[in-house]
PDB file of N, CA and C in Angstrom:
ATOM      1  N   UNK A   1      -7.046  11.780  19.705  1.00  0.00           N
ATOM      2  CA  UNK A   1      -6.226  12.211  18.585  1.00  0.00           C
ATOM      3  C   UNK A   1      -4.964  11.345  18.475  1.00  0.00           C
ATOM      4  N   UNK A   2      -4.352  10.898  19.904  1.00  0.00           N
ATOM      5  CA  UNK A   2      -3.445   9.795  19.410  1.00  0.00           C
ATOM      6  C   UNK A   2      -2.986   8.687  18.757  1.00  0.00           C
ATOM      7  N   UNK A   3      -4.537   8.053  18.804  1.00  0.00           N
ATOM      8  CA  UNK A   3      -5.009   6.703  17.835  1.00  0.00           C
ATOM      9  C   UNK A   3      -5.116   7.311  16.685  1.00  0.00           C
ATOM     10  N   UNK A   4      -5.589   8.261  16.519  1.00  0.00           N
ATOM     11  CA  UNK A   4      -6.175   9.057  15.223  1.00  0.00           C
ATOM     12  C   UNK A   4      -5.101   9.005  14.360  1.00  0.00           C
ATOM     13  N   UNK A   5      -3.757   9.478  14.907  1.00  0.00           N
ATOM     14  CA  UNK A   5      -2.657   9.872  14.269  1.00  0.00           C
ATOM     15  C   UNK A   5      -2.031   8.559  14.271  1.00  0.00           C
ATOM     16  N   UNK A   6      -1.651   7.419  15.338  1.00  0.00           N
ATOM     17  CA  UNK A   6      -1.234   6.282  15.375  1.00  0.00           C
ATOM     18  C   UNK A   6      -1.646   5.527  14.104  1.00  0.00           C
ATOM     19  N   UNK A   7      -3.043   5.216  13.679  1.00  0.00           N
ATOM     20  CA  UNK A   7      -3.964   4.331  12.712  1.00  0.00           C
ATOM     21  C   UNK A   7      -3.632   4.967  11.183  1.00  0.00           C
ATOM     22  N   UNK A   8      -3.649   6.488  11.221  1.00  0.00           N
ATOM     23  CA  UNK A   8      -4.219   7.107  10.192  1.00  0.00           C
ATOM     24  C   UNK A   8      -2.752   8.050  10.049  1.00  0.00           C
ATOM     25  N   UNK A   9      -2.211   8.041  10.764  1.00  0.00           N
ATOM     26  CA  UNK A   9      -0.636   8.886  10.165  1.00  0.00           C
ATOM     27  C   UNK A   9      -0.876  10.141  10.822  1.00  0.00           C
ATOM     28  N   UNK A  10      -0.029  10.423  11.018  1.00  0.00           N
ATOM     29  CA  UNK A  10       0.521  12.167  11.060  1.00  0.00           C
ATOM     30  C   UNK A  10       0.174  12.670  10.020  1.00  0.00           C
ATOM     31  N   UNK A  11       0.475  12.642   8.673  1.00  0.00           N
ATOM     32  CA  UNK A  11       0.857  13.312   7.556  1.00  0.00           C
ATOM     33  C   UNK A  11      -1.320  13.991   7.180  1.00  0.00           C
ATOM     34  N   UNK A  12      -2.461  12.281   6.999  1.00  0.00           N
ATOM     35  CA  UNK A  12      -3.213  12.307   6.454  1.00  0.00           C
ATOM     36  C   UNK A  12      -4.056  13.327   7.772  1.00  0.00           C
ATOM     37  N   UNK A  13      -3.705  13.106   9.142  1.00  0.00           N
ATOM     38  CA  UNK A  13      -4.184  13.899  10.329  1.00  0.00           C
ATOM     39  C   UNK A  13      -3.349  15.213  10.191  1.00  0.00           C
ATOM     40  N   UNK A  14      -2.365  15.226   9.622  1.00  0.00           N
ATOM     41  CA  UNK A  14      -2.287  17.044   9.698  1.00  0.00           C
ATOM     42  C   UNK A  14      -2.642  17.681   8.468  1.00  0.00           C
ATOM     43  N   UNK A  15      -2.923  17.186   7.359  1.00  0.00           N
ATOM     44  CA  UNK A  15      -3.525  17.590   6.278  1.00  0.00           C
ATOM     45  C   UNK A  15      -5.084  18.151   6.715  1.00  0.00           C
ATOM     46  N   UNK A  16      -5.252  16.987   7.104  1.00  0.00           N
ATOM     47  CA  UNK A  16      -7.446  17.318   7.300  1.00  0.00           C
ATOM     48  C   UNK A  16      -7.205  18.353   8.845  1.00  0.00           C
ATOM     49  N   UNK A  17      -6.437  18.221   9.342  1.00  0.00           N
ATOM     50  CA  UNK A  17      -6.619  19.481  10.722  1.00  0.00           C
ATOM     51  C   UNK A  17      -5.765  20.956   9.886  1.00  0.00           C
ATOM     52  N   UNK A  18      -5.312  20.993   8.656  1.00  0.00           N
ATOM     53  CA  UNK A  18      -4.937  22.033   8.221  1.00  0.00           C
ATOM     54  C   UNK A  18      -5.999  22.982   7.595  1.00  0.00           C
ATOM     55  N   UNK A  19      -7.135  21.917   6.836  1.00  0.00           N
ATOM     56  CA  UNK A  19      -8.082  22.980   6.502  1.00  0.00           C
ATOM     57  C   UNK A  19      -8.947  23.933   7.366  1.00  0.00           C
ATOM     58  N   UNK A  20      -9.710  24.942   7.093  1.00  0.00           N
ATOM     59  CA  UNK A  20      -9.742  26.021   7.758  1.00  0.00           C
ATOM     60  C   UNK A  20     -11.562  25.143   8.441  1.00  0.00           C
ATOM     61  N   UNK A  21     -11.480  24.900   9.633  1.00  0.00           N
ATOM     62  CA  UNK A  21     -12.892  24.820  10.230  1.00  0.00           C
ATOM     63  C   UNK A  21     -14.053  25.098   9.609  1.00  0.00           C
ATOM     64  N   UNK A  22     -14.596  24.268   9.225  1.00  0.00           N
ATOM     65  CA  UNK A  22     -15.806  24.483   8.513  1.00  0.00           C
ATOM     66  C   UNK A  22     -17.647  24.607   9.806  1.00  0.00           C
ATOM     67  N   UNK A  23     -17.920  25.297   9.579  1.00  0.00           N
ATOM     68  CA  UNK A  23     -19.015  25.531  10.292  1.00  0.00           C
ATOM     69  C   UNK A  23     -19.773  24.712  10.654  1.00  0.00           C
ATOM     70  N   UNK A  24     -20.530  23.804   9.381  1.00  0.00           N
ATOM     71  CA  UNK A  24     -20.917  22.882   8.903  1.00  0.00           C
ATOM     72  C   UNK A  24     -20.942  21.394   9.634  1.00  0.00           C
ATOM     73  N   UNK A  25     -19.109  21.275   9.374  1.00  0.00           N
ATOM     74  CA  UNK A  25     -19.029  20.095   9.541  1.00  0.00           C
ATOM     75  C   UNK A  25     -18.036  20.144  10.767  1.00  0.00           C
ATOM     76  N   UNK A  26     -17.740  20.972  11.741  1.00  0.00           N
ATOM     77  CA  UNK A  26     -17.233  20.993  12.574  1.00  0.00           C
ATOM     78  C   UNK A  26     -17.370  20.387  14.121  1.00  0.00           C
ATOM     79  N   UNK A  27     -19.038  20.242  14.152  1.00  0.00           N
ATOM     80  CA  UNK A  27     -19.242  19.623  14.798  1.00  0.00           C
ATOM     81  C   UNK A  27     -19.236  18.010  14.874  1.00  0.00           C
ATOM     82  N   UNK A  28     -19.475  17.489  14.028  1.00  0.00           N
ATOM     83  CA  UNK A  28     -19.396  15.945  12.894  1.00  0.00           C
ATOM     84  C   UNK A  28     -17.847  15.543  13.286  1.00  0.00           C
ATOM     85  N   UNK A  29     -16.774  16.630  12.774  1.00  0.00           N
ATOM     86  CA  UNK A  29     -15.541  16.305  13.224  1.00  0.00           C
ATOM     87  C   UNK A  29     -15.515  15.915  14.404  1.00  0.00           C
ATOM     88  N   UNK A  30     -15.699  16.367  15.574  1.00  0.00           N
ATOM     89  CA  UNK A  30     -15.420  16.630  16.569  1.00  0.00           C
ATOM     90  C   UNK A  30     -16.106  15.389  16.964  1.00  0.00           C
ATOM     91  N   UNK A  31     -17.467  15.112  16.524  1.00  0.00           N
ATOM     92  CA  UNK A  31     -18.031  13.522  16.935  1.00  0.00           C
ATOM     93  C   UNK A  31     -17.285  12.405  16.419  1.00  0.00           C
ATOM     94  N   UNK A  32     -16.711  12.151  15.222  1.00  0.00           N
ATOM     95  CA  UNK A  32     -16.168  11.504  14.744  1.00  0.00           C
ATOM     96  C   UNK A  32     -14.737  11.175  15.437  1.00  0.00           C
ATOM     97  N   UNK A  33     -13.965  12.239  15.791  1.00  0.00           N
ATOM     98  CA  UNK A  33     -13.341  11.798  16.866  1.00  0.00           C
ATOM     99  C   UNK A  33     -12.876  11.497  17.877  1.00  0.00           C
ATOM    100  N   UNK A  34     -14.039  11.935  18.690  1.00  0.00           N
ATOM    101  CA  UNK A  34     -14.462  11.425  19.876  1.00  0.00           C
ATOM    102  C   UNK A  34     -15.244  10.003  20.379  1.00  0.00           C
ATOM    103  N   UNK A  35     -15.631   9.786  19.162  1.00  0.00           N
ATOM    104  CA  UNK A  35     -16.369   8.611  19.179  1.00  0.00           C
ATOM    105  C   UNK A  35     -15.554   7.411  18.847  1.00  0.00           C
ATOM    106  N   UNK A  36     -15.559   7.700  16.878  1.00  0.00           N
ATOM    107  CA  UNK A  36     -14.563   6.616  16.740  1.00  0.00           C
ATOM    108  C   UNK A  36     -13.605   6.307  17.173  1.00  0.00           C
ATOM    109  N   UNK A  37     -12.232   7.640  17.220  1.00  0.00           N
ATOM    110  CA  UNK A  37     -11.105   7.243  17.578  1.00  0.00           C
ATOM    111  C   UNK A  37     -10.811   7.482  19.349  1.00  0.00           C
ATOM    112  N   UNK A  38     -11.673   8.057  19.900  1.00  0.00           N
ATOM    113  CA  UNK A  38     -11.561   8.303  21.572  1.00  0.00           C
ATOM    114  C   UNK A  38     -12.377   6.660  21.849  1.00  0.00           C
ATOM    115  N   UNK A  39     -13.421   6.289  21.314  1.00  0.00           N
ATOM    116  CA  UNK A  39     -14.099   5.114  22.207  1.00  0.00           C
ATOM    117  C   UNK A  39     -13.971   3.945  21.284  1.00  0.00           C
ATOM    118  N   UNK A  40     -14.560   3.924  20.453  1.00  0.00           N
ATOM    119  CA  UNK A  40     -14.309   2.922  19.755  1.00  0.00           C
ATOM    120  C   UNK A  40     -12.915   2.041  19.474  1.00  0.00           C
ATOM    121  N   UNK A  41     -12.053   3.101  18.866  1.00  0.00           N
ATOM    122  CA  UNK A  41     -11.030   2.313  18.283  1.00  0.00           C
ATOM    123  C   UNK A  41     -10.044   2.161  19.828  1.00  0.00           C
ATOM    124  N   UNK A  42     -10.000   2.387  20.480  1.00  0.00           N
ATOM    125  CA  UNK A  42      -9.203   2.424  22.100  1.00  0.00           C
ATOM    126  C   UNK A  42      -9.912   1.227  23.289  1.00  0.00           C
ATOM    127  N   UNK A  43     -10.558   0.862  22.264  1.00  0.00           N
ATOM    128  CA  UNK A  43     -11.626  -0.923  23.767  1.00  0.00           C
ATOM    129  C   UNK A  43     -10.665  -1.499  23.171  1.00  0.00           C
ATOM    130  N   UNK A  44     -10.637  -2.217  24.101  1.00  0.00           N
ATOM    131  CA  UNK A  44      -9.071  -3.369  24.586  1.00  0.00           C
ATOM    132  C   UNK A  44      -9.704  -4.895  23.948  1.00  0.00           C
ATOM    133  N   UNK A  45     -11.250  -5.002  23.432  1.00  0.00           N
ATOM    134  CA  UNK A  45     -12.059  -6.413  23.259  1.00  0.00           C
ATOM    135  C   UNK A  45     -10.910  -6.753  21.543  1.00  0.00           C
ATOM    136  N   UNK A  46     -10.649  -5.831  20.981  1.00  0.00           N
ATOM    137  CA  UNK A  46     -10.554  -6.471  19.798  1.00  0.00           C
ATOM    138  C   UNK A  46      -8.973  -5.410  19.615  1.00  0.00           C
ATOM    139  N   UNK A  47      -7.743  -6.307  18.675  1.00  0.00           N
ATOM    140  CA  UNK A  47      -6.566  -5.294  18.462  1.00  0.00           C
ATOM    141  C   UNK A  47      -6.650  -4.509  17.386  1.00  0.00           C
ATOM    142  N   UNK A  48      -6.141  -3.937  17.380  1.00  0.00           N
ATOM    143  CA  UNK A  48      -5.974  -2.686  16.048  1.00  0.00           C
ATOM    144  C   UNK A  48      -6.522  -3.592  14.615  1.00  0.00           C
ATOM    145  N   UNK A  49      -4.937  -4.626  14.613  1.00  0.00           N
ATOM    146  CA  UNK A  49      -5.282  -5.238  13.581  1.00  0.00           C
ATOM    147  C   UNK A  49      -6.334  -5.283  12.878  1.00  0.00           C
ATOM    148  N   UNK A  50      -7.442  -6.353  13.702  1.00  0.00           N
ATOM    149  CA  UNK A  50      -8.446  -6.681  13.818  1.00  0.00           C
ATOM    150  C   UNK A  50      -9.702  -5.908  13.068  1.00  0.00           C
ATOM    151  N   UNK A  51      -9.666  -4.335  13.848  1.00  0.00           N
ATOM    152  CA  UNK A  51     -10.335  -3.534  13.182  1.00  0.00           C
ATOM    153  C   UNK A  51     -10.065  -3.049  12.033  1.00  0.00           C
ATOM    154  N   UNK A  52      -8.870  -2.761  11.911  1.00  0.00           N
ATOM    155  CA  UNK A  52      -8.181  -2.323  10.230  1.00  0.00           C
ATOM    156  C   UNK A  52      -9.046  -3.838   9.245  1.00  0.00           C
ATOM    157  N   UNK A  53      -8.735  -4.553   9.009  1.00  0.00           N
ATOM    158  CA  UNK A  53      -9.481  -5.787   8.584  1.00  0.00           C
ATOM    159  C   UNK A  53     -10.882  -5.552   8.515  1.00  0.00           C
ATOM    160  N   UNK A  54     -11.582  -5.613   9.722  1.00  0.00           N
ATOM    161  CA  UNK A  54     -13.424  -5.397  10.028  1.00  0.00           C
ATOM    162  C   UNK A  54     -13.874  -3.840   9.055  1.00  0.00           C
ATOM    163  N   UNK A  55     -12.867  -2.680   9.558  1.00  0.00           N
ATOM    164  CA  UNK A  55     -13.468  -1.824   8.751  1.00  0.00           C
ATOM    165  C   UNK A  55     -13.001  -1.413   6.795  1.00  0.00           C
ATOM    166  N   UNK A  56     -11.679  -2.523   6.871  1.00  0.00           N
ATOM    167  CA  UNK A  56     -11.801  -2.618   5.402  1.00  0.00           C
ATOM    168  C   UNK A  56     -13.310  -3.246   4.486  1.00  0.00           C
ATOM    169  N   UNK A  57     -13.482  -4.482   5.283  1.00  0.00           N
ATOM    170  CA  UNK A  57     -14.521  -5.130   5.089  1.00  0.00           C
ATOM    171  C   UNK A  57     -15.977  -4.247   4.923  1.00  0.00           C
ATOM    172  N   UNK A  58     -16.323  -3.761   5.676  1.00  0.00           N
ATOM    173  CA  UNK A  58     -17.472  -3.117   6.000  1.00  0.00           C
ATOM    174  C   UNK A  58     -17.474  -1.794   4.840  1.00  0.00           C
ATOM    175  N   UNK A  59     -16.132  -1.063   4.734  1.00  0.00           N
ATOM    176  CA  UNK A  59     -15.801  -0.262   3.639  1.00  0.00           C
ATOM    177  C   UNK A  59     -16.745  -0.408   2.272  1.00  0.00           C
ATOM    178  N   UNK A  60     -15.937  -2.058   1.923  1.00  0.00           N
ATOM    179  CA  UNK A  60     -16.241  -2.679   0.670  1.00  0.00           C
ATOM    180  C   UNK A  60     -17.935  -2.729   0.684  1.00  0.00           C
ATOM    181  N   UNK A  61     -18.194  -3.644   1.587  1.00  0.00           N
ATOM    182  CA  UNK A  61     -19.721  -3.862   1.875  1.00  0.00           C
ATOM    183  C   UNK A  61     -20.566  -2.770   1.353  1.00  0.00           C
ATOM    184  N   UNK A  62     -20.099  -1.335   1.748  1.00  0.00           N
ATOM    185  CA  UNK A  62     -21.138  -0.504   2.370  1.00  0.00           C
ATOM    186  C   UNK A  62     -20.646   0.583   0.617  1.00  0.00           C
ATOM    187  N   UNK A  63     -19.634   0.159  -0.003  1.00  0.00           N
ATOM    188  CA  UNK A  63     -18.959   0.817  -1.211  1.00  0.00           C
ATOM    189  C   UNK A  63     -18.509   2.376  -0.603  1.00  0.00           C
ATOM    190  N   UNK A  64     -17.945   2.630   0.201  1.00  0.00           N
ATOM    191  CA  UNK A  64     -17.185   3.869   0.306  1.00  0.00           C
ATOM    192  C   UNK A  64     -15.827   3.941   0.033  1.00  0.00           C
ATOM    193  N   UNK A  65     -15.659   4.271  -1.481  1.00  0.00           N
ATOM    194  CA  UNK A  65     -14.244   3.943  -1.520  1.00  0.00           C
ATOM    195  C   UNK A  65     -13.552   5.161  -1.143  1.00  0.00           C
ATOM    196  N   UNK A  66     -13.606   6.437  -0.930  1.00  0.00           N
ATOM    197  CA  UNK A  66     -12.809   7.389  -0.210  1.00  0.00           C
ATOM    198  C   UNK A  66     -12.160   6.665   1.463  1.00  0.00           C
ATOM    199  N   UNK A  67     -13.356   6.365   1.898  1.00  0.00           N
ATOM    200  CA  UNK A  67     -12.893   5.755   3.289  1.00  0.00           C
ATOM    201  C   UNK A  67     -12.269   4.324   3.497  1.00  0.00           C
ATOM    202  N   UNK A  68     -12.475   3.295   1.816  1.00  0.00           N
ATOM    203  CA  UNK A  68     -11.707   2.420   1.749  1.00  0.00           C
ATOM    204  C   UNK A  68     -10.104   2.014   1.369  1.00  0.00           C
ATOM    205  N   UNK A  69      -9.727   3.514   0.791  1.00  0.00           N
ATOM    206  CA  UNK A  69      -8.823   4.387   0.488  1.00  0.00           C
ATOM    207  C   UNK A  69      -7.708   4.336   1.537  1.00  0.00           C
ATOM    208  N   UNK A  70      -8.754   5.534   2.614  1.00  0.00           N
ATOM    209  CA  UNK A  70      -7.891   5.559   3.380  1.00  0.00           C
ATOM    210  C   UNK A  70      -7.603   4.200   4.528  1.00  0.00           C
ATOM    211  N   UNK A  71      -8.353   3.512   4.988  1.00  0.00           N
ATOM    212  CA  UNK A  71      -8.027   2.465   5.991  1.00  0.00           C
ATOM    213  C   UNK A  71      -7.118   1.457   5.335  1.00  0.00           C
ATOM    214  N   UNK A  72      -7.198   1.502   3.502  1.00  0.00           N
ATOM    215  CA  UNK A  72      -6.154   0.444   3.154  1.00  0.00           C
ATOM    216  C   UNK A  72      -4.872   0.869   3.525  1.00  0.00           C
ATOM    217  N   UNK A  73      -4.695   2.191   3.245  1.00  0.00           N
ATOM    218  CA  UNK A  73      -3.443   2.854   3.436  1.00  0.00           C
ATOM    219  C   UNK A  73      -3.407   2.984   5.371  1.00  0.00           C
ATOM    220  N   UNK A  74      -4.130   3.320   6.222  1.00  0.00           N
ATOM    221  CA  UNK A  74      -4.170   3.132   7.342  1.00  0.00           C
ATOM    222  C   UNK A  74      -3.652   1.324   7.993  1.00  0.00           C
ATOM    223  N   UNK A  75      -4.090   0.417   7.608  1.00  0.00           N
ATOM    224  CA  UNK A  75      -3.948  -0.648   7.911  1.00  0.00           C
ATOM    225  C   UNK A  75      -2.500  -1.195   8.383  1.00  0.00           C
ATOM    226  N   UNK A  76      -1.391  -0.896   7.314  1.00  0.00           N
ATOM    227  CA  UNK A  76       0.086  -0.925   7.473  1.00  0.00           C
ATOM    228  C   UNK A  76       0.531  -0.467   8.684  1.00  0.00           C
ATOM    229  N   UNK A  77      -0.188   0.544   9.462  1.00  0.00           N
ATOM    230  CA  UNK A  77       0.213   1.217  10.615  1.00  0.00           C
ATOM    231  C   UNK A  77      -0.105   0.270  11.716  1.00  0.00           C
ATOM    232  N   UNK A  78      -1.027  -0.665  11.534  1.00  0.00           N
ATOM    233  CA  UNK A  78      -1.575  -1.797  12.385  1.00  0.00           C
ATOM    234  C   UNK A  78      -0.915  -3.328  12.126  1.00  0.00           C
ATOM    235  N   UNK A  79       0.075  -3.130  11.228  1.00  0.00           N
ATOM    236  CA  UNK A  79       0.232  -4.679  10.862  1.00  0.00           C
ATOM    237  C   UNK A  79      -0.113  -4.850  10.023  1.00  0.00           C
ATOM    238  N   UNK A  80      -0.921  -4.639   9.279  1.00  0.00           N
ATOM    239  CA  UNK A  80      -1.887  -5.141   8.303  1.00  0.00           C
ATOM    240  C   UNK A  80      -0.992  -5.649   6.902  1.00  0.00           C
ATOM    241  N   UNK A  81      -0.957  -7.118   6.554  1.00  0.00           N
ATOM    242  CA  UNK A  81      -0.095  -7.031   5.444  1.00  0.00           C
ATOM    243  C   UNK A  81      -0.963  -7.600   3.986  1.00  0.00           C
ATOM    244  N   UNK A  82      -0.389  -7.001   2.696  1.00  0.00           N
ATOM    245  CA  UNK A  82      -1.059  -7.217   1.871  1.00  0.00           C
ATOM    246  C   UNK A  82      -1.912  -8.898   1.527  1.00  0.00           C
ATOM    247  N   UNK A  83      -1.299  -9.559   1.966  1.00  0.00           N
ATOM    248  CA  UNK A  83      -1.644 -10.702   2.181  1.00  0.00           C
ATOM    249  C   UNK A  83      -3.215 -10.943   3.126  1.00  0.00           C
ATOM    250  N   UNK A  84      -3.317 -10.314   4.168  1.00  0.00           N
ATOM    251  CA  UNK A  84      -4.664 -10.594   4.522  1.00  0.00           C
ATOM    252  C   UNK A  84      -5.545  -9.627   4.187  1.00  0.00           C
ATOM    253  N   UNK A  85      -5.160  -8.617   3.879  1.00  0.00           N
ATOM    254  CA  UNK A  85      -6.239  -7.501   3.181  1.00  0.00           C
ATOM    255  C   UNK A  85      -6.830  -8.597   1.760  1.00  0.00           C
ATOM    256  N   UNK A  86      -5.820  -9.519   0.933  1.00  0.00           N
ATOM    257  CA  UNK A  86      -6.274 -10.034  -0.291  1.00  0.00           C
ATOM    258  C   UNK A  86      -7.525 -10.751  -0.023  1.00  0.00           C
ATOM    259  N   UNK A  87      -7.389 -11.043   1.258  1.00  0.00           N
ATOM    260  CA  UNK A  87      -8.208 -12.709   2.455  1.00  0.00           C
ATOM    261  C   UNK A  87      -9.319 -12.162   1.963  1.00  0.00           C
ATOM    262  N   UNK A  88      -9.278 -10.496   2.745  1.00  0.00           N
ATOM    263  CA  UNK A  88     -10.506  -9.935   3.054  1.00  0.00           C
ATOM    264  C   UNK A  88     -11.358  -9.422   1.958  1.00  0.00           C
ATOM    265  N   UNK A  89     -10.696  -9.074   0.913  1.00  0.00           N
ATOM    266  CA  UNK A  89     -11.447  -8.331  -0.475  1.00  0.00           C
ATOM    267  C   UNK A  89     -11.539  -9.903  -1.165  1.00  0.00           C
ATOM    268  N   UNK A  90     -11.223 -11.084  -1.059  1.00  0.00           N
ATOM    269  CA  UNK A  90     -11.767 -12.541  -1.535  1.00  0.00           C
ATOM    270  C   UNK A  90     -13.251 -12.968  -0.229  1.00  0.00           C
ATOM    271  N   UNK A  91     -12.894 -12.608   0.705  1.00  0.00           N
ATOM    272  CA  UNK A  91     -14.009 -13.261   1.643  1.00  0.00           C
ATOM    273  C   UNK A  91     -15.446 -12.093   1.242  1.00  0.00           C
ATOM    274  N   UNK A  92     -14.779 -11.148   0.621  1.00  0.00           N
ATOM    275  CA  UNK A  92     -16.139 -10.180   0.535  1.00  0.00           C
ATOM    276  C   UNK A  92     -16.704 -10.451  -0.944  1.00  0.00           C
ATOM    277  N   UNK A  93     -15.978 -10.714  -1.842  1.00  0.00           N
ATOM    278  CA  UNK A  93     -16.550 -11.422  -3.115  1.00  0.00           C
ATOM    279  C   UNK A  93     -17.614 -11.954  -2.624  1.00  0.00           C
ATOM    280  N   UNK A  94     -17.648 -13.089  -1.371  1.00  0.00           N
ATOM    281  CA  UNK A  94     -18.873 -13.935  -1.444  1.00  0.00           C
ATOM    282  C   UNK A  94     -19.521 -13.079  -1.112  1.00  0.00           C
ATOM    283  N   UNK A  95     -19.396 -12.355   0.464  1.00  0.00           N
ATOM    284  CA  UNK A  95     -20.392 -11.662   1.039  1.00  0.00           C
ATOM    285  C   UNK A  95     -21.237 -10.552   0.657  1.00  0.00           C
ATOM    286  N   UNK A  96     -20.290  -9.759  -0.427  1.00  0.00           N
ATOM    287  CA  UNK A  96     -20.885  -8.675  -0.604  1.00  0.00           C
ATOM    288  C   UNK A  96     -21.040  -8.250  -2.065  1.00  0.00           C
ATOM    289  N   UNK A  97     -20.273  -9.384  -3.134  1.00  0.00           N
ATOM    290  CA  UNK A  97     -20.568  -9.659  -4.081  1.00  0.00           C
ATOM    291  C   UNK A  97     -19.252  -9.107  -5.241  1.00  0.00           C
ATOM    292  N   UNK A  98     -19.541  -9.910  -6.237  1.00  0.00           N
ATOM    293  CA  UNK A  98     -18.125  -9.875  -7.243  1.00  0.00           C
ATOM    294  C   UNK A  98     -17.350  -8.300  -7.675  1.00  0.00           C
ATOM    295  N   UNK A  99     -18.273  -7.598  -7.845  1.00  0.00           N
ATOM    296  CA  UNK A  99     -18.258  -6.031  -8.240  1.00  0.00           C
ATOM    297  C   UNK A  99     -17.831  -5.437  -6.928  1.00  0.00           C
ATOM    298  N   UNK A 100     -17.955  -5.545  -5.725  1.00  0.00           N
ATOM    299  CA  UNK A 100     -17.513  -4.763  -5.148  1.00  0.00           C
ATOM    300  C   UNK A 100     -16.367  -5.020  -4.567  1.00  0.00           C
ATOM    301  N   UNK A 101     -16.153  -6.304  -4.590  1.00  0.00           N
ATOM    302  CA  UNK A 101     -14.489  -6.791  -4.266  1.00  0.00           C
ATOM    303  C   UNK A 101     -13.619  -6.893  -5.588  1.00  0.00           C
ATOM    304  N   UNK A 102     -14.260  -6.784  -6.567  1.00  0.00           N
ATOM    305  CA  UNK A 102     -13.498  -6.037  -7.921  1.00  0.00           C
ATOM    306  C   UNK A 102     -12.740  -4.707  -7.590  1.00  0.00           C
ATOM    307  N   UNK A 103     -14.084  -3.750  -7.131  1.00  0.00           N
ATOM    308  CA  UNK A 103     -13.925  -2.287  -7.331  1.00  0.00           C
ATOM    309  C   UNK A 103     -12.173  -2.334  -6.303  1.00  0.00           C
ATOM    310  N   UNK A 104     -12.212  -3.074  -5.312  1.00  0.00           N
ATOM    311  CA  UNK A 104     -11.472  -3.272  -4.125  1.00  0.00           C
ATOM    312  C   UNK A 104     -10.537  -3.689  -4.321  1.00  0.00           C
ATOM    313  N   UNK A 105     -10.112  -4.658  -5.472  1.00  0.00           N
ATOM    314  CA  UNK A 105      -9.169  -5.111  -5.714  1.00  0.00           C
ATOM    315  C   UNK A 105      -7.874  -3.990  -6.371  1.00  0.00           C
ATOM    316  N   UNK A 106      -9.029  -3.173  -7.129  1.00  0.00           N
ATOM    317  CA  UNK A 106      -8.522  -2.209  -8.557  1.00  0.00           C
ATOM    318  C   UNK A 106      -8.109  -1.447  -7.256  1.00  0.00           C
ATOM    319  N   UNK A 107      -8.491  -0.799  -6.545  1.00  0.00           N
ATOM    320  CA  UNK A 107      -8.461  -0.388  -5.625  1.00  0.00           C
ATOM    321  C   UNK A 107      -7.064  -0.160  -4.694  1.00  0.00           C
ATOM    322  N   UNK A 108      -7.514  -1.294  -3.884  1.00  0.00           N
ATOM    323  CA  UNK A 108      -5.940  -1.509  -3.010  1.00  0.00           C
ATOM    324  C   UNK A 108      -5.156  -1.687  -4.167  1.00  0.00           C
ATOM    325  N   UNK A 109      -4.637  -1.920  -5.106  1.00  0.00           N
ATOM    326  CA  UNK A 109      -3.642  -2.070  -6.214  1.00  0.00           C
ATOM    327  C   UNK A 109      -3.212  -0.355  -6.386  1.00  0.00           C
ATOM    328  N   UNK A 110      -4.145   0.409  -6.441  1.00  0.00           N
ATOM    329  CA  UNK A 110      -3.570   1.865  -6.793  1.00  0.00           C
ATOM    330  C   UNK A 110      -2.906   2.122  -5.613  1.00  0.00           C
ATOM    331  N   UNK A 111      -3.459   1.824  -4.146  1.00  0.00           N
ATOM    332  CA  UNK A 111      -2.826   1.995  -3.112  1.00  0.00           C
ATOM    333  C   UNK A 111      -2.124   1.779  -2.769  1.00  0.00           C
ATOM    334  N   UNK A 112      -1.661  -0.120  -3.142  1.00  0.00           N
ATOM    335  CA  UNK A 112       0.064  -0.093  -2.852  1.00  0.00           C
ATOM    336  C   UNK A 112       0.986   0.481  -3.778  1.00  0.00           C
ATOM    337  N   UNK A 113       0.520   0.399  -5.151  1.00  0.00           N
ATOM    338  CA  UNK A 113       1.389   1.041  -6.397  1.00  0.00           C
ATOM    339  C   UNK A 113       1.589   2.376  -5.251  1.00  0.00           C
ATOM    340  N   UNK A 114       0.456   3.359  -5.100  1.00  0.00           N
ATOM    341  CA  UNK A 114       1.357   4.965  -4.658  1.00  0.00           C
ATOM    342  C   UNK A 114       2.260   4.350  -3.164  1.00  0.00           C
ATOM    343  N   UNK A 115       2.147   3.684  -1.829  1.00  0.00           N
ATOM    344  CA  UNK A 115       2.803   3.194  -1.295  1.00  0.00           C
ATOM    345  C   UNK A 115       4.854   2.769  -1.507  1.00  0.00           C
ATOM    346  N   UNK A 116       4.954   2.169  -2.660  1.00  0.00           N
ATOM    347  CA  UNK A 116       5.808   1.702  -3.318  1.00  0.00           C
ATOM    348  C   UNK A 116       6.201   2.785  -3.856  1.00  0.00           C
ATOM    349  N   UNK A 117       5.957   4.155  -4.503  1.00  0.00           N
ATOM    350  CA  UNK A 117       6.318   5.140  -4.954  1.00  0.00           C
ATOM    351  C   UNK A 117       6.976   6.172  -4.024  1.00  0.00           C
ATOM    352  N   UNK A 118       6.273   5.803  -3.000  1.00  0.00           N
ATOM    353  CA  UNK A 118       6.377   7.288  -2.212  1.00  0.00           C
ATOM    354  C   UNK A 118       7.275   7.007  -1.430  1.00  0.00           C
TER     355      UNK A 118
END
């Protein structure tokens, strides 16, 4: 939960631990952060940075923009400056094609606009 909150904020981690336990998906939670943020995001092979970047990328790739949402806005907590996020939504044009580093562009743009607001 420390990375959790480190990567992803206090604010967006006490929002989603405010809703009331869902039956459902309670267990999923509980994998999700045990996995991602207990093992995954805590190996010493690669820095924060690094991953903020890899899973913007993979975001775009895979088109989840709820979860591309949040890691753009997560990223800043890692370093992450608008400047190489641009790298990364141009390097995915090639890879993953014009439309979805469009969608990404429109995208991170709403994200720093609310950033800059708030």
């Amino acid at each position: 939960m420390k990375v959790r909150r480190a990567v992803l904020g206090d604010a967006h981690v006490d929002r989603a631990s405010a809703k009331p336990a869902d039956p459902l998906t309670a267990d999923f939670q509980d994998l999700i952060t045990r996995y991602a943020w207990g093992e995954i995001w805590t190996r010493p092979g690669l820095p924060r940075h690094t991953r903020s970047l890899i899973t913007i990328a993979m975001m775009v790739a895979l088109n989840r923009t709820d979860e591309l949402r949040l890691h753009l806005r997560a990223a800043t907590n890692n370093g992450v400056s608008r400047d190489e996020i641009k790298e990364v939504l141009l390097q995915a044009a090639i890879y993953c094609g014009v439309p979805a580093a469009n969608s990404a562009f429109h995208l991170a743009a709403e994200v720093f606009a609310e950033a800059e607001t708030a």
